[in-house]
Protein backbone atom coordinates (compact mmCIF):
# COMPACT_ATOMS: atom_id res chain seq x y z
CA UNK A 1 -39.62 -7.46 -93.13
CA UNK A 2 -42.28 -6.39 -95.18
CA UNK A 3 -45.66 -5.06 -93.39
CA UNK A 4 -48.30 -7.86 -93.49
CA UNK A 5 -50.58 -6.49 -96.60
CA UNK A 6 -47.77 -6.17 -98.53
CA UNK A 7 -46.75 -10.06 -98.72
CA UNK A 8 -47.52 -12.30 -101.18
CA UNK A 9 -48.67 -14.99 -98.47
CA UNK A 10 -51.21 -11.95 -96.88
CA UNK A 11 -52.94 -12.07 -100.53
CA UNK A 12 -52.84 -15.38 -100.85
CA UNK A 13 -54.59 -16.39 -97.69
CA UNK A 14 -56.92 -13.03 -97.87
CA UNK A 15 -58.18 -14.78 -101.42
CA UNK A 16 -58.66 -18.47 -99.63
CA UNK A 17 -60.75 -17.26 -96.74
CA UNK A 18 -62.70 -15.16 -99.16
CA UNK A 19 -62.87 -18.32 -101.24
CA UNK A 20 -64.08 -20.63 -98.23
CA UNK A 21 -66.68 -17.80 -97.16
CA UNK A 22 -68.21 -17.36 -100.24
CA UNK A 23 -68.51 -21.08 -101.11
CA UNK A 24 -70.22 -21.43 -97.80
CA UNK A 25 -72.33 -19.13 -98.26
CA UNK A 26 -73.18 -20.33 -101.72
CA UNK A 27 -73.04 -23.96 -101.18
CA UNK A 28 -76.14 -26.00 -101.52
CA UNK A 29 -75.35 -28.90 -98.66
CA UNK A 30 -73.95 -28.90 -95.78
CA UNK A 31 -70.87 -30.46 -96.93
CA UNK A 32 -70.39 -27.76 -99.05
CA UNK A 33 -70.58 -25.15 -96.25
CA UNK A 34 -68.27 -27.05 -93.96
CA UNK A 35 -65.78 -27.28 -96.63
CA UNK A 36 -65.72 -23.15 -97.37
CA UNK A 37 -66.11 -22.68 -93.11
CA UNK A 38 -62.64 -25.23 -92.88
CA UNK A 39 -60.94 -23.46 -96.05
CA UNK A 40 -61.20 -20.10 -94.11
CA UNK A 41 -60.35 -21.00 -90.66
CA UNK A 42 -57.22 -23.05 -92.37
CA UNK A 43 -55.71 -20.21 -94.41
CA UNK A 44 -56.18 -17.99 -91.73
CA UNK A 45 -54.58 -19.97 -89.27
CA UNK A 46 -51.87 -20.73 -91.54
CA UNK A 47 -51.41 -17.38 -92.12
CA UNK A 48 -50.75 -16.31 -88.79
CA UNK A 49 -49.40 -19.46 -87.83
CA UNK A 50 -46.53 -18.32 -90.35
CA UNK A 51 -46.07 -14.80 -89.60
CA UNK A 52 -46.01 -15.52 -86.03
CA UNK A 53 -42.68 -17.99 -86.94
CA UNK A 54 -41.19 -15.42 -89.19
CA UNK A 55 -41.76 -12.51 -86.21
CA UNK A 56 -39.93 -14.81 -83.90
CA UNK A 57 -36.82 -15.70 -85.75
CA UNK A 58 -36.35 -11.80 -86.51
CA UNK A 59 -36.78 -10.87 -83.07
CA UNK A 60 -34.08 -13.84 -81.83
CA UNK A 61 -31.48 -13.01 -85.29
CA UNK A 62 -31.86 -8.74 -83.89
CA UNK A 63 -31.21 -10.21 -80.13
CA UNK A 64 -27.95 -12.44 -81.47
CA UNK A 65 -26.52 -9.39 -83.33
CA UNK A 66 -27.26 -6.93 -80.68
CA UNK A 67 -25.05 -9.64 -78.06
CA UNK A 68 -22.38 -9.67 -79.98
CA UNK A 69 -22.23 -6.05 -81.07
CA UNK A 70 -22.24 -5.69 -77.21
CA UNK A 71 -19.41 -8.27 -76.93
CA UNK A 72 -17.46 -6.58 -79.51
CA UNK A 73 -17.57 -3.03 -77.42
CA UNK A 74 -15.76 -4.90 -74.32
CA UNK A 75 -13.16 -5.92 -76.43
């Protein structure tokens, strides 16, 4: 698995939350700045939300091959 800051989805999150901070930063009305503060928290949420499920299933496909690599030494 690639380190974090070297996926596409890192970048592409990195750019939203960016996005959401500067337009609430920027933005004229309050609706504006709740929009850019929800755009950040929800990329980076998402973000880690998806790394988090990636992380898992490669920890529980290494513990299935390591069980049967065990099974196969009994034989």
């Amino acid at each position: 698995m690639k380190q974090g800051y070297k996926s596409t989805e890192f970048w592409v999150s990195l750019v939203g939350m960016l996005g959401g901070c500067i337009i609430a930063a920027l933005g004229d009305s309050q609706i504006a700045q709740a929009i850019g503060a929800v755009l950040s928290v929800v990329c980076g949420a998402s973000y880690t939300m998806g790394r988090s499920l990636v992380k898992g299933k490669e920890a529980i496909g290494a513990a299935q091959v390591q069980a049967a690599q065990a099974l196969a030494k009994k034989d």
